[in-house]
C-alpha atoms as a PDB file:
ATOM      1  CA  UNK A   1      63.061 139.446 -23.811  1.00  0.00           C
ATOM      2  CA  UNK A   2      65.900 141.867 -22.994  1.00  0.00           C
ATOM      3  CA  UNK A   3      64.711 144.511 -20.703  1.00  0.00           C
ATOM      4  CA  UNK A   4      67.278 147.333 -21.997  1.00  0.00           C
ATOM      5  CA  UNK A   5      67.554 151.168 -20.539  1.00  0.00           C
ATOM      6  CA  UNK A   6      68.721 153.324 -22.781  1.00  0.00           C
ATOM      7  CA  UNK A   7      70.976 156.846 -21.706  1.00  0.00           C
ATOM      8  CA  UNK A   8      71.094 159.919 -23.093  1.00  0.00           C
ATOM      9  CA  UNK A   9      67.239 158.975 -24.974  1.00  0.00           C
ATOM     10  CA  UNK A  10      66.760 162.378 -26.096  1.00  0.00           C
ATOM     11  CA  UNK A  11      70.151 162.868 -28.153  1.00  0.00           C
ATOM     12  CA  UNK A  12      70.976 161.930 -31.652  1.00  0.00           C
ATOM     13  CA  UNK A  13      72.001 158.336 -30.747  1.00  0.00           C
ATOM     14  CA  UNK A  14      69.235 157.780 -27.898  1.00  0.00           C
ATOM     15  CA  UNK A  15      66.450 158.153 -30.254  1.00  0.00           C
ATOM     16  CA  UNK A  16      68.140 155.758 -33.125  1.00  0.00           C
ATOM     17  CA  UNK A  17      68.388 153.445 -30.333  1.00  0.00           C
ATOM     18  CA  UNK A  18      64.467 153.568 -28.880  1.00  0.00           C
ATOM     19  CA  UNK A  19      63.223 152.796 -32.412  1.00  0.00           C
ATOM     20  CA  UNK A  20      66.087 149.631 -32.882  1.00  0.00           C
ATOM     21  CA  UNK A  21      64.395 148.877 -29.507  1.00  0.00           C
ATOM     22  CA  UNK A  22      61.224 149.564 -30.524  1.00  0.00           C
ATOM     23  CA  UNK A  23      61.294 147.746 -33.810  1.00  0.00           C
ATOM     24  CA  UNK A  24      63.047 144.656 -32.516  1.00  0.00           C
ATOM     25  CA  UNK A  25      61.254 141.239 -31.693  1.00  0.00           C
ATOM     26  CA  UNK A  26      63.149 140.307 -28.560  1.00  0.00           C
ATOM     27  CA  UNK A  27      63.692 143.522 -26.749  1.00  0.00           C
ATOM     28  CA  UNK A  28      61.622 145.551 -25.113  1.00  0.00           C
ATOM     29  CA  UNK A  29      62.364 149.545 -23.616  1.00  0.00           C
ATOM     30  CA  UNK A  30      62.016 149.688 -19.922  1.00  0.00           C
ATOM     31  CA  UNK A  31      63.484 153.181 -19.200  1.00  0.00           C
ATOM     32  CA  UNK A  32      64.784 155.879 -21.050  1.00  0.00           C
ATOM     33  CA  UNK A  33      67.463 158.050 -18.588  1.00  0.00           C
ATOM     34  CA  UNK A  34      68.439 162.280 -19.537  1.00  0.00           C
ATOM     35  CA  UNK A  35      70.118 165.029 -17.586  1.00  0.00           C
ATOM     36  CA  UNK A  36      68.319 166.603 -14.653  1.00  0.00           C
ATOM     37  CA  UNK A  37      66.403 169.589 -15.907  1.00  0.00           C
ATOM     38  CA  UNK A  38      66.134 168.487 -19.577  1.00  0.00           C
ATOM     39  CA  UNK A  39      62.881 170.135 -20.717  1.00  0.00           C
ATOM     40  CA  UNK A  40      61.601 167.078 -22.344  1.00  0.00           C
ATOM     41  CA  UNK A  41      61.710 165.170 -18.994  1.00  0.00           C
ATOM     42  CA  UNK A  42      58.304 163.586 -18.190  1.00  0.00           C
ATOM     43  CA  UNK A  43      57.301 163.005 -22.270  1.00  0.00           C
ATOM     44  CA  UNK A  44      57.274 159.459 -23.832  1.00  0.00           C
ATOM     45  CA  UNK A  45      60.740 158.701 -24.679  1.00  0.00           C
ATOM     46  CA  UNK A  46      59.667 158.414 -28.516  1.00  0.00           C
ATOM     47  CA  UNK A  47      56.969 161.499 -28.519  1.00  0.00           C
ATOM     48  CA  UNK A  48      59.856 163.259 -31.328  1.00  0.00           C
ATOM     49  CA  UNK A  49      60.021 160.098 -33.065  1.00  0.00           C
ATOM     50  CA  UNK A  50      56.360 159.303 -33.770  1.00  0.00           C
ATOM     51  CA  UNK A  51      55.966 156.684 -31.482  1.00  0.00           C
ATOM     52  CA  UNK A  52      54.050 155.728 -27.892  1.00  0.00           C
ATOM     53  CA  UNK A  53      56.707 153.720 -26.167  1.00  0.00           C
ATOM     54  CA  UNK A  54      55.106 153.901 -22.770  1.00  0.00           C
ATOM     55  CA  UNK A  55      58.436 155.023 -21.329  1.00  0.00           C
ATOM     56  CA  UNK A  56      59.088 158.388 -20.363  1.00  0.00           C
ATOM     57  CA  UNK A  57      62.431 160.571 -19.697  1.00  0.00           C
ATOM     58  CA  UNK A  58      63.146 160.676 -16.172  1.00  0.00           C
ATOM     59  CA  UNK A  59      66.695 161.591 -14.599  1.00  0.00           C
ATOM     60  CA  UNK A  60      65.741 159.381 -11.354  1.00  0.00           C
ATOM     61  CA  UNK A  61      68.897 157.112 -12.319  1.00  0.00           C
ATOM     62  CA  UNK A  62      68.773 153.918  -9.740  1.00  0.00           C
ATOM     63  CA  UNK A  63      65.286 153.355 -10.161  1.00  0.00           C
ATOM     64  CA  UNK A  64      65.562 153.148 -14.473  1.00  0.00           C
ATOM     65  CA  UNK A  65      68.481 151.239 -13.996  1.00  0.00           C
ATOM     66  CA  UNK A  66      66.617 148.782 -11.435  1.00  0.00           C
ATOM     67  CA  UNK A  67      64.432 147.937 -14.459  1.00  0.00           C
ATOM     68  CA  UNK A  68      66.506 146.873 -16.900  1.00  0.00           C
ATOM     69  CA  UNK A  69      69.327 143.924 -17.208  1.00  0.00           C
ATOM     70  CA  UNK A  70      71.192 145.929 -20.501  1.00  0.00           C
ATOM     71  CA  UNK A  71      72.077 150.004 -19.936  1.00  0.00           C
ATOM     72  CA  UNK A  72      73.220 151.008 -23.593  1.00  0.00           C
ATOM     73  CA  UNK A  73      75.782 154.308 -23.175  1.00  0.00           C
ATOM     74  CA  UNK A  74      76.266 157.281 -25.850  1.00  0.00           C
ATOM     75  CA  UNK A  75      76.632 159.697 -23.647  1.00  0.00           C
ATOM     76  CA  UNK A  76      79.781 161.616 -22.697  1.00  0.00           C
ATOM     77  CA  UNK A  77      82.638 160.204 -20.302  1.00  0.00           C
ATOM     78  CA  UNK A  78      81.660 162.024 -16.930  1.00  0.00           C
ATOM     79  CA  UNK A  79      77.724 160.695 -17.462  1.00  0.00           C
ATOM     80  CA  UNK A  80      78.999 157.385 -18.419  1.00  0.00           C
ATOM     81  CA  UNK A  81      81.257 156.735 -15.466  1.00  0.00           C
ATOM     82  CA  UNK A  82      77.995 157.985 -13.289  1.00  0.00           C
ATOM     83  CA  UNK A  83      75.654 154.880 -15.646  1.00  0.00           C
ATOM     84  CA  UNK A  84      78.484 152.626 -14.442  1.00  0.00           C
ATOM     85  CA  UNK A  85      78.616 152.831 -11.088  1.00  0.00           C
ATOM     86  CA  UNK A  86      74.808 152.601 -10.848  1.00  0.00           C
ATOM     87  CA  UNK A  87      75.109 149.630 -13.198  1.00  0.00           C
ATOM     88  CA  UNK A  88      77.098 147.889 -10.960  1.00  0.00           C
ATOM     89  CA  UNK A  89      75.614 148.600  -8.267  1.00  0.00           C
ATOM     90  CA  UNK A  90      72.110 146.860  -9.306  1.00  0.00           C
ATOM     91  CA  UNK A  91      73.640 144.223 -11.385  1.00  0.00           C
ATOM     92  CA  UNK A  92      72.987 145.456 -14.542  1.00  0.00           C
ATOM     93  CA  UNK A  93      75.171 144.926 -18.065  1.00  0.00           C
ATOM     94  CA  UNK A  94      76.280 147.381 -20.257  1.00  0.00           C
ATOM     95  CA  UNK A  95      76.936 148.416 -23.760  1.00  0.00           C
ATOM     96  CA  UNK A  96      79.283 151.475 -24.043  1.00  0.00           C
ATOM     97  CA  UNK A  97      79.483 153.648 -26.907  1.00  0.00           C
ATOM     98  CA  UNK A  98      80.863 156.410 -25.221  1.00  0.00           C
ATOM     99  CA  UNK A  99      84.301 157.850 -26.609  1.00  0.00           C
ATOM    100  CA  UNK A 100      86.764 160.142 -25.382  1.00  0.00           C
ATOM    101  CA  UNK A 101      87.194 158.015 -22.375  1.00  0.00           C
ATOM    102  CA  UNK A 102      90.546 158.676 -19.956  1.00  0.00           C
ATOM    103  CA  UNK A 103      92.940 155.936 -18.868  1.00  0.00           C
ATOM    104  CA  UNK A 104      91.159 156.412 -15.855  1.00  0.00           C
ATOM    105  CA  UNK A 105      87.761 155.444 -17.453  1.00  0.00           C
ATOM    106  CA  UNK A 106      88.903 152.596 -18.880  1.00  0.00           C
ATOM    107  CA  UNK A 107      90.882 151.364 -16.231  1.00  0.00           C
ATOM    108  CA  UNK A 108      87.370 151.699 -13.919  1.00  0.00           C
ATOM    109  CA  UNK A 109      85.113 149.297 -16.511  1.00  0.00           C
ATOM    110  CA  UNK A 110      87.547 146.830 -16.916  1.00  0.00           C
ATOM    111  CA  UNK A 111      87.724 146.836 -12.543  1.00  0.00           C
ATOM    112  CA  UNK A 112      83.684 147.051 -13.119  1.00  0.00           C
ATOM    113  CA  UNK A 113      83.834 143.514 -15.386  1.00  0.00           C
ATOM    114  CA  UNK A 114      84.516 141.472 -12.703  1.00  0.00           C
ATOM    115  CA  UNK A 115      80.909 142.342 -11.546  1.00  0.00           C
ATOM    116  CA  UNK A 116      78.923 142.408 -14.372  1.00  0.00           C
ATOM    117  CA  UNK A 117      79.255 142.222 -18.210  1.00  0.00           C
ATOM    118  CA  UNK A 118      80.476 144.678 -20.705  1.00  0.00           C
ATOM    119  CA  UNK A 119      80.734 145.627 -24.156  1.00  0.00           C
ATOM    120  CA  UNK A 120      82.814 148.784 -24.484  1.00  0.00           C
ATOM    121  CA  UNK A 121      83.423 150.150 -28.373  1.00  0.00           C
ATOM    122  CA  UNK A 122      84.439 153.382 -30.103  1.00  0.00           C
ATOM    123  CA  UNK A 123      82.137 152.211 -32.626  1.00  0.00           C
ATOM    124  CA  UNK A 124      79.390 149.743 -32.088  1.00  0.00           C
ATOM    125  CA  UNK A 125      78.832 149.384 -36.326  1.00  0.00           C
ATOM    126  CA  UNK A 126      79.239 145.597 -38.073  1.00  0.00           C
ATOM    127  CA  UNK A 127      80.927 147.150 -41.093  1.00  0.00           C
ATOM    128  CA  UNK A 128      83.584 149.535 -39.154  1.00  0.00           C
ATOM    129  CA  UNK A 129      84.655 146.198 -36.902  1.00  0.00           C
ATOM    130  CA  UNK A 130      84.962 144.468 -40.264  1.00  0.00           C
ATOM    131  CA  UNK A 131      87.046 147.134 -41.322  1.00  0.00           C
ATOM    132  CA  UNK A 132      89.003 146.850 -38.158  1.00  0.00           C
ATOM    133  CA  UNK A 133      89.562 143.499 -39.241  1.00  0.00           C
ATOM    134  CA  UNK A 134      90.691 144.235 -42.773  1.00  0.00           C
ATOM    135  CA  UNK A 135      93.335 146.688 -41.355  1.00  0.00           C
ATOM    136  CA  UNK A 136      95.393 144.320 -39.731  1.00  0.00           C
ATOM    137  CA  UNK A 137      95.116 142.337 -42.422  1.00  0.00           C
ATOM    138  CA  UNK A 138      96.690 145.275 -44.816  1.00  0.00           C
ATOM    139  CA  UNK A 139      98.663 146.135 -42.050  1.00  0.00           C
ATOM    140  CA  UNK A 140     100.368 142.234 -41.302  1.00  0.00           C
ATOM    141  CA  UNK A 141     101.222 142.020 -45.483  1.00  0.00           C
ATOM    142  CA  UNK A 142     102.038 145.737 -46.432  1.00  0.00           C
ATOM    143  CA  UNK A 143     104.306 146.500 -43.301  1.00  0.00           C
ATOM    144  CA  UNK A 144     107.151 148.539 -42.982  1.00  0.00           C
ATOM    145  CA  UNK A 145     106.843 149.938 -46.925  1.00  0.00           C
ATOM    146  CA  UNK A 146     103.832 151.998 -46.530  1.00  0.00           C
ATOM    147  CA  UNK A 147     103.354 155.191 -44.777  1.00  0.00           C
ATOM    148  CA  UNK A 148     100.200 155.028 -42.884  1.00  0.00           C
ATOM    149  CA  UNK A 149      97.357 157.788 -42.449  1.00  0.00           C
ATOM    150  CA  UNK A 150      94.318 157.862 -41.059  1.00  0.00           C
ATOM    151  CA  UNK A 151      91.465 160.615 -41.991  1.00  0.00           C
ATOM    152  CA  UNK A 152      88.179 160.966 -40.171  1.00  0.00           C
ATOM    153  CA  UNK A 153      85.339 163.292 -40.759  1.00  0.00           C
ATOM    154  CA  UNK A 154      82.603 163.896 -38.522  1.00  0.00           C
ATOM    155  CA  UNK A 155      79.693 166.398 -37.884  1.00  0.00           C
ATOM    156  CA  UNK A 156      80.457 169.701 -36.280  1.00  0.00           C
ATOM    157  CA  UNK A 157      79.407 168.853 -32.753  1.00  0.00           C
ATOM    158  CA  UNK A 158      81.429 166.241 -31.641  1.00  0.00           C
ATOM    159  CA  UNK A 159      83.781 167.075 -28.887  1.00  0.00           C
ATOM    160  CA  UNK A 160      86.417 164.902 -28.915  1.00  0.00           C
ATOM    161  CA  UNK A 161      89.311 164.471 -31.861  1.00  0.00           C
ATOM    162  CA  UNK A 162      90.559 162.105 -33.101  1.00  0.00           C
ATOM    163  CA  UNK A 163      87.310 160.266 -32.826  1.00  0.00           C
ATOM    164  CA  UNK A 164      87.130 157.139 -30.784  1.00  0.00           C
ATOM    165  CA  UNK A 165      87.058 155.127 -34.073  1.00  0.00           C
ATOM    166  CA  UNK A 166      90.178 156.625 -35.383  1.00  0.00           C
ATOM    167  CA  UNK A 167      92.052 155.977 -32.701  1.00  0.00           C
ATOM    168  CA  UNK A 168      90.612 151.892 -32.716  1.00  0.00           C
ATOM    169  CA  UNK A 169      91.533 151.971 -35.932  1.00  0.00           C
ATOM    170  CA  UNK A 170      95.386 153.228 -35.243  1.00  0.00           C
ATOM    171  CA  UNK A 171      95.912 150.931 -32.147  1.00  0.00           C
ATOM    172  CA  UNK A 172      94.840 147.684 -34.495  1.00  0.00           C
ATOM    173  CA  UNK A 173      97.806 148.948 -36.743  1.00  0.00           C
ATOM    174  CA  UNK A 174      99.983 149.533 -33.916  1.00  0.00           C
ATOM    175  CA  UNK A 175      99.510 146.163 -32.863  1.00  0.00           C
ATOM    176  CA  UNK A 176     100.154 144.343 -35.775  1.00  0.00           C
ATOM    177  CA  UNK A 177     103.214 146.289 -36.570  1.00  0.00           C
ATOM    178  CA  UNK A 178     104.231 145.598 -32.922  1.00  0.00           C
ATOM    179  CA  UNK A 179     104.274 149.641 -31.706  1.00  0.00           C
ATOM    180  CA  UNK A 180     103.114 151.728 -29.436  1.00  0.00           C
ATOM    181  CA  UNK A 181     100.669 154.288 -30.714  1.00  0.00           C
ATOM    182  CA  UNK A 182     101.455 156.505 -27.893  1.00  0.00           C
ATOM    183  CA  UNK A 183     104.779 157.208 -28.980  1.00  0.00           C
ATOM    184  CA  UNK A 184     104.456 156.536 -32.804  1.00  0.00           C
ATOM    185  CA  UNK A 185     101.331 158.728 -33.300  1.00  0.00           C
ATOM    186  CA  UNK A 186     101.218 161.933 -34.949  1.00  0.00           C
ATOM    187  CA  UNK A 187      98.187 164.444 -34.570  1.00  0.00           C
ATOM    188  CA  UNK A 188      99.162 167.899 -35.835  1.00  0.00           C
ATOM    189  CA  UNK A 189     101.729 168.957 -38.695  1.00  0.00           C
ATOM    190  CA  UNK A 190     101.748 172.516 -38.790  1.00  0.00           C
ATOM    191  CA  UNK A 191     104.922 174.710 -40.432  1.00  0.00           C
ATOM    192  CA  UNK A 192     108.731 173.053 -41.206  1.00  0.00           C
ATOM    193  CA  UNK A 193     107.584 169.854 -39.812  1.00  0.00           C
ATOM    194  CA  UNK A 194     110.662 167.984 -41.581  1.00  0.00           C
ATOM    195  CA  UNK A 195     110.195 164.678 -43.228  1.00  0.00           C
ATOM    196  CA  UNK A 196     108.015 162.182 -42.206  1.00  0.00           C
ATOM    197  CA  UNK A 197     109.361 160.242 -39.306  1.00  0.00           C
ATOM    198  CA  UNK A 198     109.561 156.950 -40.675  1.00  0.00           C
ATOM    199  CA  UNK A 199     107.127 153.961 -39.231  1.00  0.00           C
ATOM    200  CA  UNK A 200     104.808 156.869 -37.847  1.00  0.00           C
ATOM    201  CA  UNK A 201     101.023 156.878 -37.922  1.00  0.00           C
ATOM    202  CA  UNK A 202      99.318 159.948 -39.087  1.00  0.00           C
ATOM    203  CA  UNK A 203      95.828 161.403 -37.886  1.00  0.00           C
ATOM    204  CA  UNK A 204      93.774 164.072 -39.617  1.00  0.00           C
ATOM    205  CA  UNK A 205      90.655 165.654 -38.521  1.00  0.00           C
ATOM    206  CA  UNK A 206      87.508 167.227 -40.354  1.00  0.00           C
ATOM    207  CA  UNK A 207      84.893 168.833 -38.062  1.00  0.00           C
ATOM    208  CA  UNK A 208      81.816 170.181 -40.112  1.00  0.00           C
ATOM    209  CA  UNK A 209      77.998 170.100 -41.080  1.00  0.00           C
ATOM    210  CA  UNK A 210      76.429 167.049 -40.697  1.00  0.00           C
ATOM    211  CA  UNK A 211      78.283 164.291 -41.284  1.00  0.00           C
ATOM    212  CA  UNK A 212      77.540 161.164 -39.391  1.00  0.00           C
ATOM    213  CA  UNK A 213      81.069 159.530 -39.791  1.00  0.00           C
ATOM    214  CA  UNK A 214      83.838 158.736 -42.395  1.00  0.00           C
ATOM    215  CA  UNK A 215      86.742 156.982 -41.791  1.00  0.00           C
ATOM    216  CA  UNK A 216      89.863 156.385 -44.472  1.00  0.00           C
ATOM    217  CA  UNK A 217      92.906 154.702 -43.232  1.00  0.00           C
ATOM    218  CA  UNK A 218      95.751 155.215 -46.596  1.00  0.00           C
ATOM    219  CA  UNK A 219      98.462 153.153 -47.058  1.00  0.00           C
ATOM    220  CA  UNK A 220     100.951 155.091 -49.317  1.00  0.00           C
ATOM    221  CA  UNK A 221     103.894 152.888 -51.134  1.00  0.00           C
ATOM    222  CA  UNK A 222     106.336 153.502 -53.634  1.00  0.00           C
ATOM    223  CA  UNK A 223     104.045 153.703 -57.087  1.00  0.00           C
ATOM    224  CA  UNK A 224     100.934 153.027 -55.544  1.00  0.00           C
ATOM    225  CA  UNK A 225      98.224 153.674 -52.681  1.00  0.00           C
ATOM    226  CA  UNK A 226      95.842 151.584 -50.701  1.00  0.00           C
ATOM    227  CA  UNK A 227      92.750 152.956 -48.990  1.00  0.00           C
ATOM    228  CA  UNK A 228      90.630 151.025 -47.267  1.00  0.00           C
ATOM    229  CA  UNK A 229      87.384 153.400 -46.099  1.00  0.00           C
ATOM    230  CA  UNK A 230      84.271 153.397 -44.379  1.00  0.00           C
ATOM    231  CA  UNK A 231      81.350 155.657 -44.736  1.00  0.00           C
ATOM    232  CA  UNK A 232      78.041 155.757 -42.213  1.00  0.00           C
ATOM    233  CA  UNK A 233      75.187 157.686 -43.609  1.00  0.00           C
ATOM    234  CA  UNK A 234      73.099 157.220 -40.858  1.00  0.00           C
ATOM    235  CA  UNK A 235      73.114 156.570 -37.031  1.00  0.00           C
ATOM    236  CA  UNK A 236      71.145 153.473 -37.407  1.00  0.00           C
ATOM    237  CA  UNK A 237      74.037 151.325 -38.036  1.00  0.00           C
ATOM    238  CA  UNK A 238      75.131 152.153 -34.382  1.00  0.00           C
ATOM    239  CA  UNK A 239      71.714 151.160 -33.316  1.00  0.00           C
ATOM    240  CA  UNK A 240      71.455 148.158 -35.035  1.00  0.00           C
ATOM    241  CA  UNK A 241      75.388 147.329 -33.674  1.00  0.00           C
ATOM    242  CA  UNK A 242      74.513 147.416 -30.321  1.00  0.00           C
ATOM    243  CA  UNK A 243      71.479 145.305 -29.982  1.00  0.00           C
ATOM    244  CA  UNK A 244      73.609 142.381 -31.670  1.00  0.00           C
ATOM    245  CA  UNK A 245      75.805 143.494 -28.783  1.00  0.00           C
ATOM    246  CA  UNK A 246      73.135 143.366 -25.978  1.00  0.00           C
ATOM    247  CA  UNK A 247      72.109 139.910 -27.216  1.00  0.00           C
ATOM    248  CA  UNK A 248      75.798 138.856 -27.261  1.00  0.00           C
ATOM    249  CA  UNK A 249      75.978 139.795 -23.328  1.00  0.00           C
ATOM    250  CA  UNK A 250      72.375 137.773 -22.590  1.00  0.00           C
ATOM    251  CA  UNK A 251      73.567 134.917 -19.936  1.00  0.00           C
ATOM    252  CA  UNK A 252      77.060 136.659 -19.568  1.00  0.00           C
ATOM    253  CA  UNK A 253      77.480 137.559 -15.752  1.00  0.00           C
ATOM    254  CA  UNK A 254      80.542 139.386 -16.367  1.00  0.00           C
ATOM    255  CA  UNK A 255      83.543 140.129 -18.428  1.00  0.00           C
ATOM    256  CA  UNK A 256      84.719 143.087 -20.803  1.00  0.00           C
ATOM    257  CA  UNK A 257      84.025 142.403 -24.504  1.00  0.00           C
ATOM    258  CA  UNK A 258      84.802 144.302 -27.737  1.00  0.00           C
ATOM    259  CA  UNK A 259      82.518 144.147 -30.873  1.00  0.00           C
ATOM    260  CA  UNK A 260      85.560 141.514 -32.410  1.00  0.00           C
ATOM    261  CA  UNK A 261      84.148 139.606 -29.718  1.00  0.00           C
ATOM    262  CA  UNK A 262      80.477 140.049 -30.454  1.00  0.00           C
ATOM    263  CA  UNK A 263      81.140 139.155 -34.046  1.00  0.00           C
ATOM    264  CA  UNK A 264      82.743 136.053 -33.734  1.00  0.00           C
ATOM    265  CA  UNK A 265      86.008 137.574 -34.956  1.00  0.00           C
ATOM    266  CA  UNK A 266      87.783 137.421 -31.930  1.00  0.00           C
ATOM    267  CA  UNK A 267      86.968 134.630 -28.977  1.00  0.00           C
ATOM    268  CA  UNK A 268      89.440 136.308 -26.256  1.00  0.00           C
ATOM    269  CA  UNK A 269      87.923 139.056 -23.664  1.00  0.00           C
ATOM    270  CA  UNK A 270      89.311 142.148 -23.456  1.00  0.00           C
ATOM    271  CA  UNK A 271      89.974 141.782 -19.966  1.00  0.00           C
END
């Protein structure tokens, strides 16, 4: 039985994630971590949802994380850095949704993987990793003769643009094209911007209303177009993604994995 904590359990995400936990056969909810001061501190962690988990909200971080061997992370980058320390310090794995993660983030989990195991993806959904996998596909065959853009839409909180998905998707391109996103990447066209720069990649944003998450990736040729797209509807597909990704890390006493990994599509660690 995975004994999994779960941050953030009030938000969005945290309560898609208590009922995957709650619903599932082989996992069980041993603490359920929010911000100090969060009004619904002290309440059953799924009171809004309908259900009695027997957990309730607490912000008393080392002693939720003591419980559990998974920590699953959609929170934001500061908060996350926080889970990660404490994970390592108690020997705990982890499962990180968060995005908008600094070089500096990253660089910290993958020093934190030699201590204990970790999943870390912009998007923790089965269909967007297949996708993943289908763009470097398209990418390795259609090459240099398409102009590439990718267009994401989400709801109008998030914070951080591109979204962490978008950017997955652009560095799987990058890759297989053999460039460096960094320096090939454009985010904003605004006024005489010229002609496209030839073998760039092109982001656009949409911030509005409630949409959970679309994600088109357009390959444009001579007499023709290509667009490979995903579309989530609901958050539950990032719930469901990271308990296969919990049970992937069950045994594992360190490492950094990606959801290729979890999925069989990859067998290398990120590390």
């Amino acid at each position: 039985m995975m004994r999994i904590a779960i941050a953030g359990a009030a938000g969005r995400m945290g309560k898609m994630l208590i009922e995957a936990v709650h619903q599932a056969e082989d996992a069980q909810l041993v603490a359920a971590l929010e911000v100090a001061g969060h009004p619904l501190l002290g309440r059953d962690a799924g009171e809004s949802q309908g259900l009695k988990t027997g957990v309730v909200l607490s912000d008393n971080l080392d002693e939720l994380i003591a419980q559990a061997t998974i920590l699953i992370d959609f929170t934001l980058p500061q908060a996350c850095m926080t889970h990660l320390a404490a994970c390592k310090r108690h020997g705990v794995n982890m499962v990180i949704g968060t995005t908008g993660l600094s070089v500096e983030d990253r660089e910290t989990i993958v020093k934190t993987a030699s201590r204990i195991a970790i999943v870390l993806a912009p998007n923790m959904s089965v269909g967007v990793n297949v996708t993943l996998k289908l763009l470097e596909v398209a990418a390795s065959l259609l090459r240099k003769d398409y102009d590439i853009e990718v267009i994401e839409a989400h709801h109008r909180h998030k914070v951080d643009a591109p979204s962490g998905t978008a950017l997955a998707m652009g560095e799987v391109i990058a890759k297989t094209l053999g460039k460096d996103l960094s320096t090939e990447a454009v985010f904003a066209r605004q006024g005489h911007t010229g002609a496209r720069k030839e073998g760039s990649l092109g982001f656009s944003t949409i911030r509005g209303g409630d949409i959970v998450g679309d994600h088109t990736v357009m390959f444009a040729g001579t007499g023709e177009r290509l667009e490979i797209t995903h579309r989530s509807s609901s958050r539950a597909n990032y719930a469901i993604g990271s308990l296969r990704a919990c049970r992937f890390l069950e045994g594992k006493a360190d490492g950094l994995y990606d959801m290729q990994a979890v999925l069989g599509l990859s067998n290398t660690r990120s590390d």
